[in-house]
PDB file of N, CA and C in Angstrom:
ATOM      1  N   UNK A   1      -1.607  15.777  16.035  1.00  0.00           N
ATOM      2  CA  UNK A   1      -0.763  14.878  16.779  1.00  0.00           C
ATOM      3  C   UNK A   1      -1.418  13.497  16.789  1.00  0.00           C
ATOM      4  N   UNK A   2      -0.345  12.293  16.535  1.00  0.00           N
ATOM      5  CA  UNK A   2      -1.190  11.146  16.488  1.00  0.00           C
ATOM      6  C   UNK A   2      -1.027  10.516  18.142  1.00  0.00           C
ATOM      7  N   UNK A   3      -2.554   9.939  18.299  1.00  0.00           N
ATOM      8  CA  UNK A   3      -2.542   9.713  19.699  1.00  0.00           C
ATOM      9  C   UNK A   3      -2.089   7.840  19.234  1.00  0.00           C
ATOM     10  N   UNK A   4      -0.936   7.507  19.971  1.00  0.00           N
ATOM     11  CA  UNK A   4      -0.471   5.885  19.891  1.00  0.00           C
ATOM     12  C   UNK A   4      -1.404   5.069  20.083  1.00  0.00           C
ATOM     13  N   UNK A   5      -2.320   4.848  20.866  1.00  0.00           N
ATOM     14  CA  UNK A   5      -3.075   3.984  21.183  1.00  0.00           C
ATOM     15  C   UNK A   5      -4.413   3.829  20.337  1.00  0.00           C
ATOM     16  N   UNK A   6      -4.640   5.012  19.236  1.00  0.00           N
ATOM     17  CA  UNK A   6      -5.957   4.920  18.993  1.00  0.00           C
ATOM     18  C   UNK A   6      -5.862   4.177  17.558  1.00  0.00           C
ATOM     19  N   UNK A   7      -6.876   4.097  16.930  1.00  0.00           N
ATOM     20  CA  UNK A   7      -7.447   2.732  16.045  1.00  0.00           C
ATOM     21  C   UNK A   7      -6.613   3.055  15.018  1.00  0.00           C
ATOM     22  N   UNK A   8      -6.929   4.209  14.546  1.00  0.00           N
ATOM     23  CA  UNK A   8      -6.411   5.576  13.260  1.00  0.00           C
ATOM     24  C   UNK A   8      -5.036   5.348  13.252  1.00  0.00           C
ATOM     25  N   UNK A   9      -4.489   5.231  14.339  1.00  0.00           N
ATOM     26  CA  UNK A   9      -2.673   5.125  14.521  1.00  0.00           C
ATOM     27  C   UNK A   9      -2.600   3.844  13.865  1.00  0.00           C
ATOM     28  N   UNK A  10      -3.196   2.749  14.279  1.00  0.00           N
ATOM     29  CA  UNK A  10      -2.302   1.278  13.782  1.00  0.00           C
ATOM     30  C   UNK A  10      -2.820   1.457  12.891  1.00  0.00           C
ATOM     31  N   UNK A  11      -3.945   1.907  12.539  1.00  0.00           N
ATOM     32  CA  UNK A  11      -4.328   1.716  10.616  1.00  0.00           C
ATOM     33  C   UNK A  11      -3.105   2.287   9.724  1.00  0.00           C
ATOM     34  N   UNK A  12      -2.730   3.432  10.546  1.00  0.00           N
ATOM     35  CA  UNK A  12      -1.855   4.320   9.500  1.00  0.00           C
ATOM     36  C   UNK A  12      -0.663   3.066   9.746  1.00  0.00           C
ATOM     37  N   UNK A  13      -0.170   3.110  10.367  1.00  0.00           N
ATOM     38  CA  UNK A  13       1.499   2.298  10.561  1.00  0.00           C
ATOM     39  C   UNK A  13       0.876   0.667   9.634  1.00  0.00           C
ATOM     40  N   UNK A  14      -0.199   0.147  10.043  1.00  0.00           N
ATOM     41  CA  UNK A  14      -0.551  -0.716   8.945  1.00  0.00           C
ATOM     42  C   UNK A  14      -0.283  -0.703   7.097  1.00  0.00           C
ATOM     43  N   UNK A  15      -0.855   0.025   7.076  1.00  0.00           N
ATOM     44  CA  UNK A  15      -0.601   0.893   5.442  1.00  0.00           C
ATOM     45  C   UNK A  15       0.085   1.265   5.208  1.00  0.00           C
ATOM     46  N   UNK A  16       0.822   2.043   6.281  1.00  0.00           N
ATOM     47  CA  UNK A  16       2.277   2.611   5.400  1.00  0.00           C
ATOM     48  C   UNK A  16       3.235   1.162   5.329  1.00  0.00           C
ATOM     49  N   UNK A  17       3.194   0.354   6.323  1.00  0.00           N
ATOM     50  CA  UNK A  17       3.800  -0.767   6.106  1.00  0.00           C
ATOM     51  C   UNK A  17       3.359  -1.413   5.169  1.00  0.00           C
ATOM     52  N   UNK A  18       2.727  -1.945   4.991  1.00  0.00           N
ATOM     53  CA  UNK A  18       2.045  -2.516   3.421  1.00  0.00           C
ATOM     54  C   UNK A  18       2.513  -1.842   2.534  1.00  0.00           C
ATOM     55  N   UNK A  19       2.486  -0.761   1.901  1.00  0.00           N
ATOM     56  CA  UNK A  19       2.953  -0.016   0.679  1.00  0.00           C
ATOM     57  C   UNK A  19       4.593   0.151   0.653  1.00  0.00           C
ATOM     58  N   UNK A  20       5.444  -0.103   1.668  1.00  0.00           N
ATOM     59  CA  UNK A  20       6.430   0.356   1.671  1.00  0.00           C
ATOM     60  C   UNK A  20       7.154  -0.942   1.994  1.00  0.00           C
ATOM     61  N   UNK A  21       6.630  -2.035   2.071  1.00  0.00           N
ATOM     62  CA  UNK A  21       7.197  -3.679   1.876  1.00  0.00           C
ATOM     63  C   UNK A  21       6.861  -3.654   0.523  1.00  0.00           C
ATOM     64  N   UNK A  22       6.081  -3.399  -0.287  1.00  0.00           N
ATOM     65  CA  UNK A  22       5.667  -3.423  -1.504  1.00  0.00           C
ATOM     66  C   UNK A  22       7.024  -2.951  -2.613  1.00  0.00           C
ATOM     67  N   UNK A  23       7.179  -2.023  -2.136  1.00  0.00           N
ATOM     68  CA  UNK A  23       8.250  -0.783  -2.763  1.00  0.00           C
ATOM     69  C   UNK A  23       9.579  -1.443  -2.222  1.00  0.00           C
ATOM     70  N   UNK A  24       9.950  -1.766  -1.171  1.00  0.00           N
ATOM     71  CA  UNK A  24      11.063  -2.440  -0.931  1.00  0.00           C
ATOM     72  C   UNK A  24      11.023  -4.317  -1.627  1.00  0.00           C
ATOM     73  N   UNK A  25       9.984  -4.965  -1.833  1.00  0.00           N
ATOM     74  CA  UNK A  25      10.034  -5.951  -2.566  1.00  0.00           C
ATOM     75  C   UNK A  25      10.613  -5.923  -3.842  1.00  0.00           C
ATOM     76  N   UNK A  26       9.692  -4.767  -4.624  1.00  0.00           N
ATOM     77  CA  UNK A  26       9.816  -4.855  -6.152  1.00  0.00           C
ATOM     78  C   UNK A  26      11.287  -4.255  -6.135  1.00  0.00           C
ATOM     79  N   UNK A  27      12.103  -3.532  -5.225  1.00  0.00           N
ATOM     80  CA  UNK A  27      13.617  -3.206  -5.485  1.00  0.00           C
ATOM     81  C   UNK A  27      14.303  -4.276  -5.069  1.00  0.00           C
ATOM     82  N   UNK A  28      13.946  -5.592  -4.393  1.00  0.00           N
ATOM     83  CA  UNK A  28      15.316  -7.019  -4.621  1.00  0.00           C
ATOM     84  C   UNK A  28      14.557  -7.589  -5.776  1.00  0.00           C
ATOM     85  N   UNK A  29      13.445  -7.210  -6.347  1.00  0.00           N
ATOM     86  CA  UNK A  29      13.212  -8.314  -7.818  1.00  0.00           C
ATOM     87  C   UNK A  29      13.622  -7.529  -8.993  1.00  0.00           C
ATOM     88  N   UNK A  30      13.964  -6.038  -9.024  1.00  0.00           N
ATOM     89  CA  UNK A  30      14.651  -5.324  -9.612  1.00  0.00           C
ATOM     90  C   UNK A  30      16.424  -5.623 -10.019  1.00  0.00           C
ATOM     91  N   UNK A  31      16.554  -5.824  -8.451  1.00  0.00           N
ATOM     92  CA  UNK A  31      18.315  -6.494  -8.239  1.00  0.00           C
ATOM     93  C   UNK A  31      18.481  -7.518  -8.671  1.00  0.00           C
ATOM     94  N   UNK A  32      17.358  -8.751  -8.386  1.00  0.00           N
ATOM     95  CA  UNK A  32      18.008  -9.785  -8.679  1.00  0.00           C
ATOM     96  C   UNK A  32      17.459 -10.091 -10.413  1.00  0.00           C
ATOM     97  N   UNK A  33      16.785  -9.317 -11.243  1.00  0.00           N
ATOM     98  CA  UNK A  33      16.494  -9.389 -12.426  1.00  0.00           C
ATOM     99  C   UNK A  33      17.800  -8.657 -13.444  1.00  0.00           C
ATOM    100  N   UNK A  34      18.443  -9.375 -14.626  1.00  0.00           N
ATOM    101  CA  UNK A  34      19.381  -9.221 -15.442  1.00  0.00           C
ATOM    102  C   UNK A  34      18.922  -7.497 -15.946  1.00  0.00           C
ATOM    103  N   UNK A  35      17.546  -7.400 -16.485  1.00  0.00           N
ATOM    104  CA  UNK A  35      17.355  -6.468 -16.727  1.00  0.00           C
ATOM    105  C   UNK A  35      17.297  -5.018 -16.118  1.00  0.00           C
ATOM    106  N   UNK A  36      17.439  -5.558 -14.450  1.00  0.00           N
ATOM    107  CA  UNK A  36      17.108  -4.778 -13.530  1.00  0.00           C
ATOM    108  C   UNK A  36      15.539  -3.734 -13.613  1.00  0.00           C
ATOM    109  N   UNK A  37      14.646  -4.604 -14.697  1.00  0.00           N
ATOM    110  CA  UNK A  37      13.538  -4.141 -14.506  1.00  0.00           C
ATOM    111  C   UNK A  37      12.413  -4.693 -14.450  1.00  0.00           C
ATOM    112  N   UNK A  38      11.405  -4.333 -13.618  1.00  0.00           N
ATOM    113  CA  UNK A  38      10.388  -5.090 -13.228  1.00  0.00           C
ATOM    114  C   UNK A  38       9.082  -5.134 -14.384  1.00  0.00           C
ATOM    115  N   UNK A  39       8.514  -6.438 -14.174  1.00  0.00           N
ATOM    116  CA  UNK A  39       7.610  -6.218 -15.574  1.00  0.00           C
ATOM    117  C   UNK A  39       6.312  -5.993 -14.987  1.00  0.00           C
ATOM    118  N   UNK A  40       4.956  -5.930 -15.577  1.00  0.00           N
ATOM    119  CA  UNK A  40       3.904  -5.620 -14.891  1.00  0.00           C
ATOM    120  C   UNK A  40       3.215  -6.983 -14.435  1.00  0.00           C
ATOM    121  N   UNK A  41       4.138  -8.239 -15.304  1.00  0.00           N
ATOM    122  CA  UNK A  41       3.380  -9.642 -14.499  1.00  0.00           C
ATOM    123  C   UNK A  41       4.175  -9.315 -12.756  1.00  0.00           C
ATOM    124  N   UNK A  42       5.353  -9.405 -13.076  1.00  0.00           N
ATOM    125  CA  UNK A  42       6.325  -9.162 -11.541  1.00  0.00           C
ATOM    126  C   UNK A  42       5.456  -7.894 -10.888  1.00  0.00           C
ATOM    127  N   UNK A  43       4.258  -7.140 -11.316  1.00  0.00           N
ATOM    128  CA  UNK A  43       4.053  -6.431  -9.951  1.00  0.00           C
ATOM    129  C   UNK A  43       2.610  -6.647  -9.602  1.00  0.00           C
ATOM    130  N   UNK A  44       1.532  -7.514 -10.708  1.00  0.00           N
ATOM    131  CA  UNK A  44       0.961  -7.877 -10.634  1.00  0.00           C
ATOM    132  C   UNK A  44       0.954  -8.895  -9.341  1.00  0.00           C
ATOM    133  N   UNK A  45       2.032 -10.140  -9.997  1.00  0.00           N
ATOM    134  CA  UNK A  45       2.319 -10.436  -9.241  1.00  0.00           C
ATOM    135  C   UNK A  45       2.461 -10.501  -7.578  1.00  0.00           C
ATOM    136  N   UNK A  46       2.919  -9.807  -7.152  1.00  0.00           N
ATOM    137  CA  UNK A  46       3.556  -9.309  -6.174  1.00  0.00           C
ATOM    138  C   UNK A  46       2.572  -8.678  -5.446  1.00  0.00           C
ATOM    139  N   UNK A  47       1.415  -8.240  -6.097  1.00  0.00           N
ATOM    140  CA  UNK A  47       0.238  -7.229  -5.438  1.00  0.00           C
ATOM    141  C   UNK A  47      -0.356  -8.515  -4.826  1.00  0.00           C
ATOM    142  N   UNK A  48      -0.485  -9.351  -5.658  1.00  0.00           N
ATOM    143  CA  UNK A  48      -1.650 -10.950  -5.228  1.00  0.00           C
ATOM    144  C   UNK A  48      -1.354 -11.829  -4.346  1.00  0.00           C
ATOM    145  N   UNK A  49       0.470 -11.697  -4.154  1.00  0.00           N
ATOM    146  CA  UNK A  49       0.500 -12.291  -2.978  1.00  0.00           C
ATOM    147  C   UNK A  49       0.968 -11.321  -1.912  1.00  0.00           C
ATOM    148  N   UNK A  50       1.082 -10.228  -1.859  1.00  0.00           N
ATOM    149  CA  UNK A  50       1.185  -9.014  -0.430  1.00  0.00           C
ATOM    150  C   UNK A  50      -0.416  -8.471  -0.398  1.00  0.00           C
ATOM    151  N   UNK A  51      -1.561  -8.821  -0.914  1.00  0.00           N
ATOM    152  CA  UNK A  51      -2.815  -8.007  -0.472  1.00  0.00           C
ATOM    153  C   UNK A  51      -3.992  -8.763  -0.703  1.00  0.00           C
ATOM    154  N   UNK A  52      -3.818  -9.595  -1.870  1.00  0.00           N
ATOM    155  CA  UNK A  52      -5.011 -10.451  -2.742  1.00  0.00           C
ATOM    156  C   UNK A  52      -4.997 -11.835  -1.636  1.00  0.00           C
ATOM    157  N   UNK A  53      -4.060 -12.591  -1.407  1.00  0.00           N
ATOM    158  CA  UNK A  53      -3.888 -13.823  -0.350  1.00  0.00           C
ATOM    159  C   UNK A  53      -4.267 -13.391   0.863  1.00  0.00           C
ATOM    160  N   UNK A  54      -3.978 -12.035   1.314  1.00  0.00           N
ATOM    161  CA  UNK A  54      -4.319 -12.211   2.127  1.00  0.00           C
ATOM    162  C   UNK A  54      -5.274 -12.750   3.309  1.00  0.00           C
ATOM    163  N   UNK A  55      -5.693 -13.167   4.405  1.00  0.00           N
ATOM    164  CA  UNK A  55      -7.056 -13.722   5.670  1.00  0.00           C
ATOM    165  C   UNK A  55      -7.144 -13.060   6.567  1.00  0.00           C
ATOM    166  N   UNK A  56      -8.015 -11.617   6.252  1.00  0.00           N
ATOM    167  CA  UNK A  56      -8.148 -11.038   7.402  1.00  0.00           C
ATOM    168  C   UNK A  56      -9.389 -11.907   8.163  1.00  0.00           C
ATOM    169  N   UNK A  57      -9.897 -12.491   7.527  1.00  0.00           N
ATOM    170  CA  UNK A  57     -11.082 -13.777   8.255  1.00  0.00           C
ATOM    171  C   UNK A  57     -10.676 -14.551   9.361  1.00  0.00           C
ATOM    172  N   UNK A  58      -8.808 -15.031   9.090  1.00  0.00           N
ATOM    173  CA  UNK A  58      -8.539 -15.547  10.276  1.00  0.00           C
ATOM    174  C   UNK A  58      -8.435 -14.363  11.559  1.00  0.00           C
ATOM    175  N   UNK A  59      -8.572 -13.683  11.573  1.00  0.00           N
ATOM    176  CA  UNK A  59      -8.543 -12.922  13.011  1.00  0.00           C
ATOM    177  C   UNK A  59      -9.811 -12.996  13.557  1.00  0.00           C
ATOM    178  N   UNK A  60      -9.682 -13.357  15.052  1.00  0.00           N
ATOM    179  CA  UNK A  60     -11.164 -13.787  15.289  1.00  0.00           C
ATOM    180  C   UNK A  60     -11.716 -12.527  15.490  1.00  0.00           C
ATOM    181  N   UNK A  61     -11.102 -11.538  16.269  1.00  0.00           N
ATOM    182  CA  UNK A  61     -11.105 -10.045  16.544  1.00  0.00           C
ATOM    183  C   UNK A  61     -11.698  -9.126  15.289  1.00  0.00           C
ATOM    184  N   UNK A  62     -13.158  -8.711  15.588  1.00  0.00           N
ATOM    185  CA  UNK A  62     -13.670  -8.555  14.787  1.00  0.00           C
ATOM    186  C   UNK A  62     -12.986  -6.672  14.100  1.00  0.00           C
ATOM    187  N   UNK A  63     -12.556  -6.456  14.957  1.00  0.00           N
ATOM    188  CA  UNK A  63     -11.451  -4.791  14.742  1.00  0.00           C
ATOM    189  C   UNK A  63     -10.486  -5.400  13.984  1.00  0.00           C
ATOM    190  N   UNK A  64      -9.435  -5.997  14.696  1.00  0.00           N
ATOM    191  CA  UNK A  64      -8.444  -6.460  13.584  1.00  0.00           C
ATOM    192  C   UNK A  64      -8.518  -6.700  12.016  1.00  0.00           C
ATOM    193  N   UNK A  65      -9.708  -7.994  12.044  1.00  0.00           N
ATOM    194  CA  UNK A  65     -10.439  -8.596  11.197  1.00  0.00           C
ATOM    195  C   UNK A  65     -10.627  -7.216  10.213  1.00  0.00           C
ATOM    196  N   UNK A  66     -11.206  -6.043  10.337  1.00  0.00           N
ATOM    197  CA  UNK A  66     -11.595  -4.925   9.703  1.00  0.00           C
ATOM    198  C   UNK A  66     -10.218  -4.212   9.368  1.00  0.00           C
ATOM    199  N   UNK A  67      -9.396  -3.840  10.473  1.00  0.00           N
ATOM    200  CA  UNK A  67      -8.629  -2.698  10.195  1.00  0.00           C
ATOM    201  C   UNK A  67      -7.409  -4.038   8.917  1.00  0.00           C
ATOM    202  N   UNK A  68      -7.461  -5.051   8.819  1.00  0.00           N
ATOM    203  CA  UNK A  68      -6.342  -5.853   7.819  1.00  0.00           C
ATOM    204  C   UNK A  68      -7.182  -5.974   6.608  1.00  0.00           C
ATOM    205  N   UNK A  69      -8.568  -5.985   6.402  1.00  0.00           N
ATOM    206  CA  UNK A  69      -8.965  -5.893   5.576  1.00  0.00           C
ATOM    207  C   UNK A  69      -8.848  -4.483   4.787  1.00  0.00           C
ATOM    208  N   UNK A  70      -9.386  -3.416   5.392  1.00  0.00           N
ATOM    209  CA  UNK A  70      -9.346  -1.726   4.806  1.00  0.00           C
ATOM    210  C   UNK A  70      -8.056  -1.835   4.691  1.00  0.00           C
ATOM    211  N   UNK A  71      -7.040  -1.935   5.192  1.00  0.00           N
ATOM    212  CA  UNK A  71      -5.534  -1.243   4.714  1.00  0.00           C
ATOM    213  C   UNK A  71      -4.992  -1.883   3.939  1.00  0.00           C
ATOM    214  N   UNK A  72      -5.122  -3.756   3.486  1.00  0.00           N
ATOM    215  CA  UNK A  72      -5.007  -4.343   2.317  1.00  0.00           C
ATOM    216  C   UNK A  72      -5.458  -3.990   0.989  1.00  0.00           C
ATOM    217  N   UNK A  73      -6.747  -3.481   1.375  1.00  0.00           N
ATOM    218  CA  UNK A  73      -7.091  -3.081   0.336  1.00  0.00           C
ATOM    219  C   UNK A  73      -7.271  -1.365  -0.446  1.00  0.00           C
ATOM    220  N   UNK A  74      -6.617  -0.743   0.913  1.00  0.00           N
ATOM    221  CA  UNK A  74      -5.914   0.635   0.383  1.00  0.00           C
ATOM    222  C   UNK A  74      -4.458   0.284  -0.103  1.00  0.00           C
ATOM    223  N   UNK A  75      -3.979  -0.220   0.166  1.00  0.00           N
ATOM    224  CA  UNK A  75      -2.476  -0.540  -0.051  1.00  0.00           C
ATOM    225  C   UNK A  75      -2.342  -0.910  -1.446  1.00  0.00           C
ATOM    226  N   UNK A  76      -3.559  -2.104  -1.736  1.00  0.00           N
ATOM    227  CA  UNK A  76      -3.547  -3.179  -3.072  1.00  0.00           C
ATOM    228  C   UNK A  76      -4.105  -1.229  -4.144  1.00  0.00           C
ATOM    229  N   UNK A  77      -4.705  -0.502  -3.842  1.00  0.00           N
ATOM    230  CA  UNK A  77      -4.987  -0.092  -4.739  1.00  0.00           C
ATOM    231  C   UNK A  77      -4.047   1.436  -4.785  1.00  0.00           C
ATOM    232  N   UNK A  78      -3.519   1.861  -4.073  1.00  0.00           N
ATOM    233  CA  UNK A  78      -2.603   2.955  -3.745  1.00  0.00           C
ATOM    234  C   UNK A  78      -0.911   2.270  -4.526  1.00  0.00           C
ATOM    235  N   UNK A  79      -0.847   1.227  -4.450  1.00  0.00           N
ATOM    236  CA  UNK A  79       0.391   0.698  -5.109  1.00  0.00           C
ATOM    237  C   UNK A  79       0.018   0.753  -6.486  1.00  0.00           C
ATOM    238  N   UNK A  80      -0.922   0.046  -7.084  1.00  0.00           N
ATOM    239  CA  UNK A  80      -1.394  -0.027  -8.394  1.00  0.00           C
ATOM    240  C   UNK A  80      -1.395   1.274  -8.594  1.00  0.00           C
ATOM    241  N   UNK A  81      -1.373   2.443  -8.425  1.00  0.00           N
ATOM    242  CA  UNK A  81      -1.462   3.913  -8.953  1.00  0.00           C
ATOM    243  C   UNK A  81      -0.403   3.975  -8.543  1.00  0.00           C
ATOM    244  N   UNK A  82       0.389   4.205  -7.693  1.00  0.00           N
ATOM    245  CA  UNK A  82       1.789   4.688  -7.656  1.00  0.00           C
ATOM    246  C   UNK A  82       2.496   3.575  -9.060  1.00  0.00           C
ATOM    247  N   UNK A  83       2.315   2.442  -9.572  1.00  0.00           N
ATOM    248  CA  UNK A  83       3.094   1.515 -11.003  1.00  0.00           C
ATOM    249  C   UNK A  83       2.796   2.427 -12.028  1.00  0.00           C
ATOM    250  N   UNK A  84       1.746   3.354 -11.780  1.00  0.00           N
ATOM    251  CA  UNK A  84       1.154   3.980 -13.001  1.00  0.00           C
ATOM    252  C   UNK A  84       2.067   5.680 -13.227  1.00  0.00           C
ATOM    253  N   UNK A  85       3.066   5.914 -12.226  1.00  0.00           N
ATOM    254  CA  UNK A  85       3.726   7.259 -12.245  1.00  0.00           C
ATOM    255  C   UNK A  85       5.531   6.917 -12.758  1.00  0.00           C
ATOM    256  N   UNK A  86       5.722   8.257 -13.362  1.00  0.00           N
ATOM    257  CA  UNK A  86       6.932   7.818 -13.427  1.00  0.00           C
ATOM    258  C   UNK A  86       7.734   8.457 -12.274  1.00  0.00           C
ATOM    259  N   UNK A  87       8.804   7.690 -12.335  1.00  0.00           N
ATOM    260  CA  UNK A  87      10.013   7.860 -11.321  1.00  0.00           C
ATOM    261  C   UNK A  87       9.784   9.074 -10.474  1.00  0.00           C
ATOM    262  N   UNK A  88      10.034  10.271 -10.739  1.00  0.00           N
ATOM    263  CA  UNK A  88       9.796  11.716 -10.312  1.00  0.00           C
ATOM    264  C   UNK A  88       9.087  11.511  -9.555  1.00  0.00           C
ATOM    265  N   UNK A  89       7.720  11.703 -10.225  1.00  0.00           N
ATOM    266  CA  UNK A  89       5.993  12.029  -9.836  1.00  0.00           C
ATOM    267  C   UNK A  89       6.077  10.676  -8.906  1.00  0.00           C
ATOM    268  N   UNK A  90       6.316   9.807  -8.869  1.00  0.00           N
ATOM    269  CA  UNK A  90       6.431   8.242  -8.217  1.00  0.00           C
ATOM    270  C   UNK A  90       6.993   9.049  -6.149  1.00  0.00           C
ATOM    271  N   UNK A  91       8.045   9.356  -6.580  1.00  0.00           N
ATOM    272  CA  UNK A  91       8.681   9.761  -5.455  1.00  0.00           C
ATOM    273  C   UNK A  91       8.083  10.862  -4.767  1.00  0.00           C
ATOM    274  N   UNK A  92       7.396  11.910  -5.196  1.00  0.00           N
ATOM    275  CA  UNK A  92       7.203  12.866  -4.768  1.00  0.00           C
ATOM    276  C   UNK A  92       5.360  12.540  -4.067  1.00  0.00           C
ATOM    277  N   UNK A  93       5.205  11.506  -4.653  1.00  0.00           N
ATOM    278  CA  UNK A  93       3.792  10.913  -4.308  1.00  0.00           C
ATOM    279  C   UNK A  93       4.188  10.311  -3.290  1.00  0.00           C
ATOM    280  N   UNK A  94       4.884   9.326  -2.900  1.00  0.00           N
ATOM    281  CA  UNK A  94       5.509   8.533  -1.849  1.00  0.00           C
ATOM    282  C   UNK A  94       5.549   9.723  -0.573  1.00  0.00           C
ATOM    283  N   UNK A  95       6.198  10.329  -0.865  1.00  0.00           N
ATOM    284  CA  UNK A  95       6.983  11.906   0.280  1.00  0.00           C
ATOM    285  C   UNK A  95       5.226  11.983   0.806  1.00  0.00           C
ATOM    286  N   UNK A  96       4.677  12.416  -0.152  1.00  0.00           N
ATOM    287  CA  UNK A  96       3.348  13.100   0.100  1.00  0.00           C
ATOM    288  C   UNK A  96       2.180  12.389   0.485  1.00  0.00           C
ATOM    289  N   UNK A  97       2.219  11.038   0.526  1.00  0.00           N
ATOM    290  CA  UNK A  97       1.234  10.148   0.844  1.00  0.00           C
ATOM    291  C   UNK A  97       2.008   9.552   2.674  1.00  0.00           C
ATOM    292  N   UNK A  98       3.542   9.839   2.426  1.00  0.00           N
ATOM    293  CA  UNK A  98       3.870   9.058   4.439  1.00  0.00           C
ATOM    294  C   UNK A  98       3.536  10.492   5.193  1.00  0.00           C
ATOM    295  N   UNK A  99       2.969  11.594   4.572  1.00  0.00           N
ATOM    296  CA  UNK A  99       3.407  12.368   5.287  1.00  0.00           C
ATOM    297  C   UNK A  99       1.930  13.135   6.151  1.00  0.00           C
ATOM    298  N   UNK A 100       1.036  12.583   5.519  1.00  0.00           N
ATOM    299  CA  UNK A 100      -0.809  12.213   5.732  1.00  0.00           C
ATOM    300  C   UNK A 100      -1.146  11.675   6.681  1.00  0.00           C
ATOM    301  N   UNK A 101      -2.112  11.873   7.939  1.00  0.00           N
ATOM    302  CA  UNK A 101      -2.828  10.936   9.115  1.00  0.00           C
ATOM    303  C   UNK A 101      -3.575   9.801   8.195  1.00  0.00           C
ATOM    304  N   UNK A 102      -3.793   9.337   9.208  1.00  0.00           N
ATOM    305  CA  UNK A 102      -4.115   8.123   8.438  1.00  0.00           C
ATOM    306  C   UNK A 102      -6.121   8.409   7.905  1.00  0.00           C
ATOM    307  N   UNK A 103      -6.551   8.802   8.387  1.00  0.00           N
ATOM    308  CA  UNK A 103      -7.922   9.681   7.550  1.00  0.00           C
ATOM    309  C   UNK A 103      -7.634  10.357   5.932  1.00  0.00           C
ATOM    310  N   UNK A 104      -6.639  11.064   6.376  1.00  0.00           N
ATOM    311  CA  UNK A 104      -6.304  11.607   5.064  1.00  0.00           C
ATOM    312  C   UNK A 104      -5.831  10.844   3.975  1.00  0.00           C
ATOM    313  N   UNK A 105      -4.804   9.905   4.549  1.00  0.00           N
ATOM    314  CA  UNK A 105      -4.605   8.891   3.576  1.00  0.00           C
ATOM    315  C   UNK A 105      -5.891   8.059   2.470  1.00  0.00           C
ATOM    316  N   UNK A 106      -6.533   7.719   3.827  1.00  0.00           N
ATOM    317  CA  UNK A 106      -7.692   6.665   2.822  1.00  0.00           C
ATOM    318  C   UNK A 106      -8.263   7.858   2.294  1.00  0.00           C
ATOM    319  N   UNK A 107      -8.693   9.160   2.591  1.00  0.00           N
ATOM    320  CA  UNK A 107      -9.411   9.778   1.534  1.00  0.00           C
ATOM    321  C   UNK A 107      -8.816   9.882   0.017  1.00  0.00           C
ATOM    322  N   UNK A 108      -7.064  10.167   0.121  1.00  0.00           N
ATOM    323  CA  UNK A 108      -6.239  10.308  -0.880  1.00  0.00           C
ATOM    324  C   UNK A 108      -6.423   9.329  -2.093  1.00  0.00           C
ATOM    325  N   UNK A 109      -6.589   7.818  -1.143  1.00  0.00           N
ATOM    326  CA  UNK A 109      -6.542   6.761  -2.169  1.00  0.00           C
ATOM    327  C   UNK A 109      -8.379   6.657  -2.580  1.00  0.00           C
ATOM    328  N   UNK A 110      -9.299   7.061  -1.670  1.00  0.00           N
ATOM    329  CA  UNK A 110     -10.538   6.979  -2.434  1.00  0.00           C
ATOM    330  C   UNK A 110     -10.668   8.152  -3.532  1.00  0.00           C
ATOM    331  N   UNK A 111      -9.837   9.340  -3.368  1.00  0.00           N
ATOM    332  CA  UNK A 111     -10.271  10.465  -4.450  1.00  0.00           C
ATOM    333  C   UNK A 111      -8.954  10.105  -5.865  1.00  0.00           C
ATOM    334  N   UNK A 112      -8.201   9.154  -5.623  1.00  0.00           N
ATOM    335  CA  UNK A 112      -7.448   8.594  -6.690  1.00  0.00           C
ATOM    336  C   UNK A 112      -8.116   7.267  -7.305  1.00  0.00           C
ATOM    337  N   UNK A 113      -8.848   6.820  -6.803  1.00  0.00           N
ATOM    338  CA  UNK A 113      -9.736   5.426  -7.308  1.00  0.00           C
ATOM    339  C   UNK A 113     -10.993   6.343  -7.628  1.00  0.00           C
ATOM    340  N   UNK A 114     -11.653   7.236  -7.526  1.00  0.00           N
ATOM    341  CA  UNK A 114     -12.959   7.776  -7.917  1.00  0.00           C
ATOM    342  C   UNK A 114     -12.504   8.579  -9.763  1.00  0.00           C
ATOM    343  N   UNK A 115     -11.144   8.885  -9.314  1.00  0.00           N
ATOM    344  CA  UNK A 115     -10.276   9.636 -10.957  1.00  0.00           C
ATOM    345  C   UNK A 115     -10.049   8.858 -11.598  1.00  0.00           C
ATOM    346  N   UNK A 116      -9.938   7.705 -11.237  1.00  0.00           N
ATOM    347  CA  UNK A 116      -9.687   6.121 -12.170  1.00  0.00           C
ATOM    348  C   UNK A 116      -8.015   5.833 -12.730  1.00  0.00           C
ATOM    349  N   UNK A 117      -7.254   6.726 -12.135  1.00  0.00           N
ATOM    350  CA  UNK A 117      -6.030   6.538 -11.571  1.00  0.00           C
ATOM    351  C   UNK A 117      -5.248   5.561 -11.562  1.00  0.00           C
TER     352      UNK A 117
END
């Protein structure tokens, strides 16, 4: 059971938000592209300014400051492996990664970055 108030909770709702603005981005640059398909500059792209720009420095709050840094940079690298699946395997990874505490999550994305994924 996730307790609301504790650190682990906003990390998770952090990250899943990050990855899932990500996934809802690249589907209006999908729409509004003739081809209706995204290229790997468009997700490159798109990673550098939702995770790479980011300032977790501006938070003076030295927790904040931490928990925007770790989930930017689970997010920046959990998206880059989900570009790497197709459609299917894409979706069924999605299902299976919102459906993780947020511990489990970052282990998911460190034992998918240790496989080189």
């Amino acid at each position: 059971m996730h307790e609301i108030g504790s650190e682990d909770f906003a990390r998770d709702l952090e990250l899943q938000a990050q990855v899932d603005t990500y996934l809802i981005l690249l589907f209006f640059i999908a729409f509004f592209r003739k081809t209706q398909r995204v290229s790997r500059a468009d997700r490159r792209w798109l990673r550098f300014h939702l995770f790479a720009r980011q300032r977790p420095e501006a938070f003076r709050d030295q927790n904040l400051r931490g928990r925007y840094l770790e989930t930017c940079e689970l997010a920046a690298s959990y998206t880059q492996f989900l570009d790497t699946l197709n459609g299917m395997r894409r979706l069924e990874e999605i299902r299976k990664f919102r459906s993780l505490d947020y511990g489990a999550k970052k282990a998911h994305v460190f034992a998918l970055m240790d496989r080189g994924d």
